[in-house]
Protein backbone atom coordinates (compact mmCIF):
# COMPACT_ATOMS: atom_id res chain seq x y z
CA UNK A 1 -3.30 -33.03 -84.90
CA UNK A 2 -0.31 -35.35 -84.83
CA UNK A 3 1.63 -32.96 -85.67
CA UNK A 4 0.66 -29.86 -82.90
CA UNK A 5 0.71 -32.99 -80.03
CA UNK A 6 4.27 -33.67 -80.99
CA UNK A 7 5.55 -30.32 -79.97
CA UNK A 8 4.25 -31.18 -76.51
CA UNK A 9 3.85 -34.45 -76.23
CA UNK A 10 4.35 -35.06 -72.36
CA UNK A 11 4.90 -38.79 -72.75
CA UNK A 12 7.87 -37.79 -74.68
CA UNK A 13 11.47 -37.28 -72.67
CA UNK A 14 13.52 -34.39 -73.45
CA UNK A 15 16.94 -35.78 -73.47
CA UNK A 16 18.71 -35.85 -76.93
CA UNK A 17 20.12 -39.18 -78.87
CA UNK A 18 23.02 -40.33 -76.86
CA UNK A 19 24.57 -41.79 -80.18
CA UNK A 20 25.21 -38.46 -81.87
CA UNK A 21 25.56 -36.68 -78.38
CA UNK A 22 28.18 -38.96 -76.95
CA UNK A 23 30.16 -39.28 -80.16
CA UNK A 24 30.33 -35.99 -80.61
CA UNK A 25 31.33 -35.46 -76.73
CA UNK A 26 34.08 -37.75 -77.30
CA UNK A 27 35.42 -36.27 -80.42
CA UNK A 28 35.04 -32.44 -79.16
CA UNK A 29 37.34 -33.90 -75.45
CA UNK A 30 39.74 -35.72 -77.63
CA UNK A 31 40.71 -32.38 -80.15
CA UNK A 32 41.01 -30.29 -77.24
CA UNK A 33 42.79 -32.92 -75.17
CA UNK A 34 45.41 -32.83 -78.48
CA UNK A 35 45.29 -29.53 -79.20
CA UNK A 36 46.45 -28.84 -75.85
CA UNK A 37 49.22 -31.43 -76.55
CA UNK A 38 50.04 -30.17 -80.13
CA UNK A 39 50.02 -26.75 -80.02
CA UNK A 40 52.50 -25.81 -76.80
CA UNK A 41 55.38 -25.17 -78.80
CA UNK A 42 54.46 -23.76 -81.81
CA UNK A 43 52.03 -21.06 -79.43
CA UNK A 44 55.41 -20.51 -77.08
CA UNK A 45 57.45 -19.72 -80.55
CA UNK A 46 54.55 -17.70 -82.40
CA UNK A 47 52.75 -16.43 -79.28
CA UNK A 48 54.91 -15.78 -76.25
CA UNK A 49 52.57 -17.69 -74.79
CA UNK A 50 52.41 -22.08 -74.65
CA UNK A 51 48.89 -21.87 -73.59
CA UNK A 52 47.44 -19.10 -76.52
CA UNK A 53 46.04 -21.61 -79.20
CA UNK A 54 44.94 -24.28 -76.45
CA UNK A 55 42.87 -21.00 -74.68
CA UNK A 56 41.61 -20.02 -78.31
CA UNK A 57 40.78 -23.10 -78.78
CA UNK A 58 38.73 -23.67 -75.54
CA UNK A 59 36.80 -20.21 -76.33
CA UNK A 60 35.54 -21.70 -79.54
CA UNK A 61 34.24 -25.01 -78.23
CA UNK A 62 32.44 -22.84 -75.36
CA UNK A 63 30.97 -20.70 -78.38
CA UNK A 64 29.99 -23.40 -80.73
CA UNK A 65 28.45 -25.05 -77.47
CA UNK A 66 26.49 -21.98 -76.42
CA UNK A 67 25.61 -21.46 -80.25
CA UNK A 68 24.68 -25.61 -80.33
CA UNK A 69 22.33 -24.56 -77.44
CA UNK A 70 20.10 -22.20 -79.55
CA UNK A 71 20.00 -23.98 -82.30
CA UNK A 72 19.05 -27.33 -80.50
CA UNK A 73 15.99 -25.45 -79.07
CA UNK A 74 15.20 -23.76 -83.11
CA UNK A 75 12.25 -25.78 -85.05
CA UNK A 76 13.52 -27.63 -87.96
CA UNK A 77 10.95 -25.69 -90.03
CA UNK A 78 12.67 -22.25 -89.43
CA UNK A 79 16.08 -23.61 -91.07
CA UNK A 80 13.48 -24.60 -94.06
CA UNK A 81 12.42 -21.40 -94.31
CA UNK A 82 15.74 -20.16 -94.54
CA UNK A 83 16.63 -21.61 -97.40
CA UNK A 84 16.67 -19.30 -100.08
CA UNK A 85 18.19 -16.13 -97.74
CA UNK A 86 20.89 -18.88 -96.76
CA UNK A 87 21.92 -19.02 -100.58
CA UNK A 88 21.76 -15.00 -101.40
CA UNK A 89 24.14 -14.78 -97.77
CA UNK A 90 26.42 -17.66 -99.02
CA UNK A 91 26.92 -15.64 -102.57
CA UNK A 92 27.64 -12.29 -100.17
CA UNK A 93 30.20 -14.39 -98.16
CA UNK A 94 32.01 -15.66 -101.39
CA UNK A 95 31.96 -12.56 -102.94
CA UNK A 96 32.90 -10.88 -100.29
CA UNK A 97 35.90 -12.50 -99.41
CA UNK A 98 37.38 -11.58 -103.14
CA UNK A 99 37.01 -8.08 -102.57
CA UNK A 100 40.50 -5.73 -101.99
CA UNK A 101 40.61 -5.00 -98.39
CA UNK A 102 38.18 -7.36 -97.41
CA UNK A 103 39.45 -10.63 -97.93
CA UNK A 104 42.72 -11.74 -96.00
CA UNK A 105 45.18 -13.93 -97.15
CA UNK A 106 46.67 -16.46 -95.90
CA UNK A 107 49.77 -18.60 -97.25
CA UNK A 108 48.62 -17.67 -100.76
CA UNK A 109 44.98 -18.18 -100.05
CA UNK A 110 42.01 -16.07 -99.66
CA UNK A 111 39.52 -17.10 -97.41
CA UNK A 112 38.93 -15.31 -94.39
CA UNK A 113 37.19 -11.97 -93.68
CA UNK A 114 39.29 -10.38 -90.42
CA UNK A 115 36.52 -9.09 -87.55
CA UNK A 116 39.02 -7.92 -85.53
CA UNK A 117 38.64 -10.33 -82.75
CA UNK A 118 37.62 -12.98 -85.24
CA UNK A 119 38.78 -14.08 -88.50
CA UNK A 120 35.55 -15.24 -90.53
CA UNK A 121 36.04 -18.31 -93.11
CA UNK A 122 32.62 -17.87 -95.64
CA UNK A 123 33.34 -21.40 -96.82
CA UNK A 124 32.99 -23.24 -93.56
CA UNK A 125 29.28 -21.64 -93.29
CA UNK A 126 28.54 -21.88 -96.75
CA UNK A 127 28.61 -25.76 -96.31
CA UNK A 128 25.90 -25.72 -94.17
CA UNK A 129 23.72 -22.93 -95.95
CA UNK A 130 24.22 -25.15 -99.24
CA UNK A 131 22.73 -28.24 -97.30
CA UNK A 132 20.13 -26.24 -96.07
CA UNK A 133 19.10 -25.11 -99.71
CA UNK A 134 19.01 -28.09 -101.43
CA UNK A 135 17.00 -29.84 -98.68
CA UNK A 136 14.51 -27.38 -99.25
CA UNK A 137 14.45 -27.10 -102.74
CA UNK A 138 14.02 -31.10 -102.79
CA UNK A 139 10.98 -31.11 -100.66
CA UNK A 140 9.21 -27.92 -102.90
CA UNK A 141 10.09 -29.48 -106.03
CA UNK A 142 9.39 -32.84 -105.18
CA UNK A 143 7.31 -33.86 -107.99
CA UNK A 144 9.33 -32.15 -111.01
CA UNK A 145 12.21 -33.25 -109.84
CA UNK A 146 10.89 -37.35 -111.31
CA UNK A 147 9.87 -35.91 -114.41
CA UNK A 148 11.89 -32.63 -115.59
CA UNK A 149 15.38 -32.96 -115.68
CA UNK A 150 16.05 -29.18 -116.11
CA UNK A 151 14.29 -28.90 -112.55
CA UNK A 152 17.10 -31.10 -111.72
CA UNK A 153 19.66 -29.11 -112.92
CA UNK A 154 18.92 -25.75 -111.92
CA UNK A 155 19.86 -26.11 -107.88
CA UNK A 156 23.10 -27.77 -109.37
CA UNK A 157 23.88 -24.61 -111.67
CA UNK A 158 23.78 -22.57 -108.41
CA UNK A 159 25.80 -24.80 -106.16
CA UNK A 160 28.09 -24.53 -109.62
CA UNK A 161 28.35 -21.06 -109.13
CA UNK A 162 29.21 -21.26 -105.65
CA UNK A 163 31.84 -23.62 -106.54
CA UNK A 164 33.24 -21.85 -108.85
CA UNK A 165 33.80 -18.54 -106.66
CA UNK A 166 35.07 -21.15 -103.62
CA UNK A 167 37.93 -22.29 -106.32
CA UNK A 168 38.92 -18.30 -106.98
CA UNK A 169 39.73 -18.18 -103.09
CA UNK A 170 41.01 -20.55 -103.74
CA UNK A 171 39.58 -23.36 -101.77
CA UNK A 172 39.34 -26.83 -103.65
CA UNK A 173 38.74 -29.02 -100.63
CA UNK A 174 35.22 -27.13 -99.60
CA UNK A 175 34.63 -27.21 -103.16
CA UNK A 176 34.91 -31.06 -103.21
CA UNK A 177 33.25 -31.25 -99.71
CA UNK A 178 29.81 -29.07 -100.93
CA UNK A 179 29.80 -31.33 -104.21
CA UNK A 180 29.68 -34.40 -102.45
CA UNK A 181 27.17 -33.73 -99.93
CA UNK A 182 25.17 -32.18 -102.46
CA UNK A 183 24.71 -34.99 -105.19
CA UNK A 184 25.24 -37.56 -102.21
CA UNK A 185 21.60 -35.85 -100.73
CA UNK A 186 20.21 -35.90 -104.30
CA UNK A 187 21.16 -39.60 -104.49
CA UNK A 188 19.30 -40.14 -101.19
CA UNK A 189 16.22 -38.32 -102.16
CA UNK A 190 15.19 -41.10 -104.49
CA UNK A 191 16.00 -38.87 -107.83
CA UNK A 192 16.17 -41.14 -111.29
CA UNK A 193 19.42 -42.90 -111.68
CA UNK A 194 18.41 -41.62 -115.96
CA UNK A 195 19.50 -37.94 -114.49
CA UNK A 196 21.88 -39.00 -111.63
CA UNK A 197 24.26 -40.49 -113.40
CA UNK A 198 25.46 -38.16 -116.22
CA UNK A 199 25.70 -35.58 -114.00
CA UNK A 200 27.62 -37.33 -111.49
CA UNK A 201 30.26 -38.22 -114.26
CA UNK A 202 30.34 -35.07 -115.51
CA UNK A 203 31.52 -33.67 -112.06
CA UNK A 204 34.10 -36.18 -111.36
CA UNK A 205 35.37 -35.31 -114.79
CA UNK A 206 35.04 -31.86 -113.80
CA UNK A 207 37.09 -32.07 -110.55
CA UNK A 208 39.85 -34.56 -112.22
CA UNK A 209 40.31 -31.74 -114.66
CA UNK A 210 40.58 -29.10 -111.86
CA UNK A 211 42.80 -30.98 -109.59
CA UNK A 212 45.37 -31.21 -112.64
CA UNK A 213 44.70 -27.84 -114.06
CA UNK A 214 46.62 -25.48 -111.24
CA UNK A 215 50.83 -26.15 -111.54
CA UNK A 216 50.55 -25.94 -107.47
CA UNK A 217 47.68 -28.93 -107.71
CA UNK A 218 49.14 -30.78 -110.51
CA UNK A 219 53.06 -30.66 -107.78
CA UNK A 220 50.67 -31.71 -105.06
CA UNK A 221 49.39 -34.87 -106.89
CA UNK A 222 52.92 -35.58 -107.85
CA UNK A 223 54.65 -35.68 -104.48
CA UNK A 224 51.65 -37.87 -103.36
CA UNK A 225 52.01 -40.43 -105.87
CA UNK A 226 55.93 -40.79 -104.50
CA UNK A 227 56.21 -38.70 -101.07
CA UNK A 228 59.76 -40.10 -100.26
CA UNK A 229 60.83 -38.95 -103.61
CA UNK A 230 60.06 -35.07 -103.00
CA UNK A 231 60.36 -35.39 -99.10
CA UNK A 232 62.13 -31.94 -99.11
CA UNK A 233 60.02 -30.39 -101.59
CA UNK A 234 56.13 -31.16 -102.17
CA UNK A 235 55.59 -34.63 -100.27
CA UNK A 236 57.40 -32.93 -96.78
CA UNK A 237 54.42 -32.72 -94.73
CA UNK A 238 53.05 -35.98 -96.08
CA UNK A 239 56.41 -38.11 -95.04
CA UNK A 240 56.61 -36.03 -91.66
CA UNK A 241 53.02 -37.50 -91.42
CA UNK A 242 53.88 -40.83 -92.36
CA UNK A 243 56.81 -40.53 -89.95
CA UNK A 244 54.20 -39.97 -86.81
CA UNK A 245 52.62 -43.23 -88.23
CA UNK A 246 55.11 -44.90 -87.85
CA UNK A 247 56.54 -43.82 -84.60
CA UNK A 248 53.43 -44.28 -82.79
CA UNK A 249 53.45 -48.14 -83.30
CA UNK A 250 50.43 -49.99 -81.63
CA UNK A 251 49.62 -47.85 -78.32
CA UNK A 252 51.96 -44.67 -79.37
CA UNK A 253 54.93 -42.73 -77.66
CA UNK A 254 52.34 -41.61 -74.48
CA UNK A 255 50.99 -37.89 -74.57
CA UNK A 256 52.37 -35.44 -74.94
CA UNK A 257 55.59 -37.43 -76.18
CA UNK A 258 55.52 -36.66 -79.91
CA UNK A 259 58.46 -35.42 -81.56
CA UNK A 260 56.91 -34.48 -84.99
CA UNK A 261 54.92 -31.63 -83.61
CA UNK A 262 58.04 -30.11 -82.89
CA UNK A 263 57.93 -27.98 -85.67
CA UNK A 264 58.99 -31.04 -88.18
CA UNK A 265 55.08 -31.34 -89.12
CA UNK A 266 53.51 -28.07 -90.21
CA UNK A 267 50.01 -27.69 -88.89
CA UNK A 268 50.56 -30.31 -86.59
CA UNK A 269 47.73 -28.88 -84.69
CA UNK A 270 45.25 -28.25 -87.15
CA UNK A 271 45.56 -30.05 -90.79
CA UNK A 272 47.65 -33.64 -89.28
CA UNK A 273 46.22 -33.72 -86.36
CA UNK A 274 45.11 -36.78 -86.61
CA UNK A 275 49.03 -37.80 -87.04
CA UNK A 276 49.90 -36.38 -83.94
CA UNK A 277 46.89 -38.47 -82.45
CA UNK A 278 48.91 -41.57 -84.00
CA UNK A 279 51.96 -40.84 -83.15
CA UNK A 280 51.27 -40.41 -79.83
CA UNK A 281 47.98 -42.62 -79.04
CA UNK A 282 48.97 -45.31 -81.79
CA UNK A 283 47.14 -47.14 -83.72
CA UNK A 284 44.69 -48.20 -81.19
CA UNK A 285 43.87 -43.91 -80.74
CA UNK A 286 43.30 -43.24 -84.53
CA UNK A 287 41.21 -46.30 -84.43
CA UNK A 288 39.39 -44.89 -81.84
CA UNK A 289 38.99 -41.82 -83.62
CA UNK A 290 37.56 -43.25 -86.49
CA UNK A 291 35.25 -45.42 -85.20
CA UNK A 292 33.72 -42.52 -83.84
CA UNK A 293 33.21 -40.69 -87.10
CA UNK A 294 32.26 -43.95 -88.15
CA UNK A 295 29.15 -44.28 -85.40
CA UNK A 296 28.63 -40.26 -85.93
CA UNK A 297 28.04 -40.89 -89.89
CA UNK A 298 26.36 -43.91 -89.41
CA UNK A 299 23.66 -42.44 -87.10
CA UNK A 300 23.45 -39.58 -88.56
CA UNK A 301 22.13 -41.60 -91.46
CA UNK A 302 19.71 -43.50 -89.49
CA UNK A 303 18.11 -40.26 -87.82
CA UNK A 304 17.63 -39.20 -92.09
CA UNK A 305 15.96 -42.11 -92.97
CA UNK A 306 13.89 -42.21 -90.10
CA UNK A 307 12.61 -39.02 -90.46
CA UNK A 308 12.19 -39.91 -94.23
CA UNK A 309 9.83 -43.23 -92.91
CA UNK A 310 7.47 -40.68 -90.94
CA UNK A 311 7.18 -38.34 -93.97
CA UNK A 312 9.49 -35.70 -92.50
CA UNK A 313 11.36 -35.12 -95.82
CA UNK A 314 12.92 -31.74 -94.98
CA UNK A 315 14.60 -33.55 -91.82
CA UNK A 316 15.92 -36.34 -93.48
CA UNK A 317 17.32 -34.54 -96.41
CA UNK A 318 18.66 -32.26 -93.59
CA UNK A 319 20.48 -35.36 -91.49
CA UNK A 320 21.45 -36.75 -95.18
CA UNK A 321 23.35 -33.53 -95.62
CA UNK A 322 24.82 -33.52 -92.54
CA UNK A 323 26.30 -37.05 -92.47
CA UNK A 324 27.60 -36.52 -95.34
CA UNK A 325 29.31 -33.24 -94.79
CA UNK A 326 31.04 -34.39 -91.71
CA UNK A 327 31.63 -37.68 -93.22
CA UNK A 328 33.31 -36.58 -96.36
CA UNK A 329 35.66 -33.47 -94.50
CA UNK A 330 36.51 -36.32 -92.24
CA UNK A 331 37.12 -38.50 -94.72
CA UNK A 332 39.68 -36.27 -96.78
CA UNK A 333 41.07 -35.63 -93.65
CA UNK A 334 42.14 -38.65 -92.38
CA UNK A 335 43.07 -39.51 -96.28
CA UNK A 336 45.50 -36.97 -96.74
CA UNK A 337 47.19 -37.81 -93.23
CA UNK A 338 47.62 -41.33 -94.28
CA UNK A 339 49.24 -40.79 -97.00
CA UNK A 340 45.81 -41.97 -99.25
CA UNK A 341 45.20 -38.57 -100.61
CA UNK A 342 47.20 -35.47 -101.91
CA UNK A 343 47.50 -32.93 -99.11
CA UNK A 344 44.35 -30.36 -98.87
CA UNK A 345 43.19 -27.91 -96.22
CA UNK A 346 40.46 -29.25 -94.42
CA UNK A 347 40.06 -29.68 -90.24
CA UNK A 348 38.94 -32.98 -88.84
CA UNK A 349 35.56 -32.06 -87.49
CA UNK A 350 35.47 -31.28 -84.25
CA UNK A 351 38.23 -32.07 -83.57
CA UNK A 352 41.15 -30.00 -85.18
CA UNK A 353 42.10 -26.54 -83.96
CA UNK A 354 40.03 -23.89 -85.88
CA UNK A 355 36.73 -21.53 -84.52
CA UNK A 356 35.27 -21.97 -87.57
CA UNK A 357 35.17 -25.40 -88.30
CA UNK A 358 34.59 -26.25 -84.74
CA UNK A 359 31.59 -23.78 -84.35
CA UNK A 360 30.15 -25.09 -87.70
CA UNK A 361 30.57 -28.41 -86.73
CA UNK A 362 28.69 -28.12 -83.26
CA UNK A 363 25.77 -26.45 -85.14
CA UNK A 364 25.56 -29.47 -87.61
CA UNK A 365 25.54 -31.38 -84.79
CA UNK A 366 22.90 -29.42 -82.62
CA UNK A 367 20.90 -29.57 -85.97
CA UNK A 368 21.32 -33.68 -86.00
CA UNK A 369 19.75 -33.50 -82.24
CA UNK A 370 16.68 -31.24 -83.04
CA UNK A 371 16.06 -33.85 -86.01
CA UNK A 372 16.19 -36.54 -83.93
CA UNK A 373 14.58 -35.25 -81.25
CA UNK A 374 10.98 -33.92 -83.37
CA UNK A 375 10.78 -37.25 -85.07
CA UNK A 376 10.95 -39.10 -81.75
CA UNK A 377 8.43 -36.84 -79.92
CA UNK A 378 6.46 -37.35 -83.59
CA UNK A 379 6.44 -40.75 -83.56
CA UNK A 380 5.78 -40.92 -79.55
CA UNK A 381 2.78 -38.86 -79.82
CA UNK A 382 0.91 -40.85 -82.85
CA UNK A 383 1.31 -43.95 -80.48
CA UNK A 384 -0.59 -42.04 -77.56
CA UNK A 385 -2.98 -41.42 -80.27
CA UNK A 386 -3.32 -44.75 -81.29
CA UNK A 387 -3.50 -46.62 -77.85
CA UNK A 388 -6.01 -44.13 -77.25
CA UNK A 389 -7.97 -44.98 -80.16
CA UNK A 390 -8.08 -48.70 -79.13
CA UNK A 391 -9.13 -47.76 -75.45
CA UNK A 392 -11.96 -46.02 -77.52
């Protein structure tokens, strides 16, 4: 009864949490404000045109809006039943993407499937599929899942599989990304420490090993243990990052004002970012930035275990997953522009030039809102019911 009240509960106001809304606001205005400021030159030398990757750009935060829209008026319980089709698409994707003809590459990589109008990057989607999964298979499997450790394992052995054909692209950052926000939502679920642990050291042996185990990975971690000493080699867009740092100062050149952007720092307007944003905002505008991951993660979090309190354990896993994958991208992000982790490919959420990270990311978010939203109309119709109980 609770339960077909809170899908109309009158008492209950429509509006969505202003915590995740607003943070997300903020973040989606500040990328495009520095997109706009990042990209001019390199879309005048590349493009003809100053304004192409700031228009681009502006498209995809219109269609991860629009796409935000739908989703934030979709059920919760339709993405659980979409688990297991989610999976069998995110295999097609993968595989897909290795296929001759198929598959374009990109600066030695192979991770995009070319629509024409639209490049397509499985991986990005794949993140959220994943989540979706393993929420679900947490909530069916609930009660094996204390007892039988090979109920434990078998979700893992397909996210392994996964993995595996995301490092054949290859793409180790959305590898470490997925493994995170998988074991960090298994963590979260309440599963015995007894199986938690041995797996969890297993796969940071795993990824140590892989991180080593490529020549170009194994260069990579050497130029970021001493950038300065391969500045014109592997550690050059690390000390042109470091460089923005360190121009920016406390409050930054002004915008627009950078000088690294001009083509000293590769990807200025996609991968470092978040330099430019120092360089040219300071330290008081990175700050800024990541508080607001910071309140995003944070919240995000909150929703989960809220939802968790009220016995909605599909939603929490859900807003677990979600956190966590935003969280952790952001995280390597902002760790490889400071210089605290070897250089990988990965957008700042929401923020960073890129249609598929950017539409991805306003779905997770839309997602976050529809949690939030069904456990507060939940919880605000069981207290109609239970004032009226004690007019009764």
């Amino acid at each position: 009864m609770i339960r077909q009240k809170a899908r109309i509960a009158p008492g209950v106001r429509c509006p969505v949490d202003s915590v995740v809304a607003g943070a997300a606001l903020l973040l989606l205005l500040s990328g495009l404000i520095m997109v706009a400021s990042a990209s001019t030159d390199v879309s005048a030398k590349i493009h003809g045109n100053p304004f192409y990757l700031l228009t681009r750009h502006t498209v995809y935060i219109v269609i991860g809006t629009i796409t935000g829209v739908f989703v934030l008026l979709t059920p919760v319980k339709i993405w659980q039943k979409l688990g297991l089709p989610f999976l069998v698409l995110s295999f097609l994707l993968l595989i897909a993407v290795l296929v001759p003809g198929i598959g374009k590459e990109v600066n030695g990589a192979t991770r995009w499937i070319s629509l024409g109008f639209f490049t397509l990057q499985g991986s990005e989607f794949v993140k959220l599929f994943v989540v979706v999964y393993i929420a679900g298979y947490l909530v069916r499997r609930k009660e094996e899942l204390q007892t039988d450790f090979a109920a434990f394992l078998k979700p893992l052995a397909v996210v392994v599989l996964l993995v595996t054909l995301l490092l054949s692209q290859p793409d180790f950052g959305a590898s470490v990304v997925i493994m995170s926000a998988v074991l960090g939502i298994i963590f979260l679920s309440g599963i015995p420490l007894r199986y938690f642990l041995p797996v969890v050291s297993v796969c940071v042996g795993a990824v140590a090993f892989i991180a080593v185990l490529q020549p170009y990975r194994l260069a990579r971690f050497t130029a970021f243990t001493d950038p300065w000493e391969h500045q014109f080699g592997g550690g050059y867009q690390l000390t042109q990052a470091l460089i923005a740092f360190g121009r920016g100062e406390w409050f930054g050149l002004g915008l627009g004002n950078s000088i690294q952007k001009l083509f000293f720092l590769p990807e200025a307007h996609t991968d470092f970012l978040f330099s430019i944003i120092a360089e040219e905002l300071g330290v008081v505008g990175a700050v800024t930035i990541i508080l607001l991951f910071t309140c995003l993660v944070i919240r995000a979090l909150w929703i989960g275990r809220n939802a968790f309190n009220q016995g909605e354990e599909f939603h929490a896993y859900m807003a677990y997953g979600i956190a966590l994958l935003l969280g952790v991208q952001a995280l390597i992000n902002l760790g490889v522009n400071l210089g605290l982790l070897p250089t990988k490919g990965l957008t700042l959420p929401l923020t960073s030039y890129g249609g598929n990270s950017l539409i991805v990311s306003c779905v997770l978010i839309a997602i976050l809102l529809r949690i939030e939203y069904e456990c507060r109309s939940l919880a605000g119709a069981a207290s109609v019911i239970k004032r009226s109980r004690k007019r009764g």
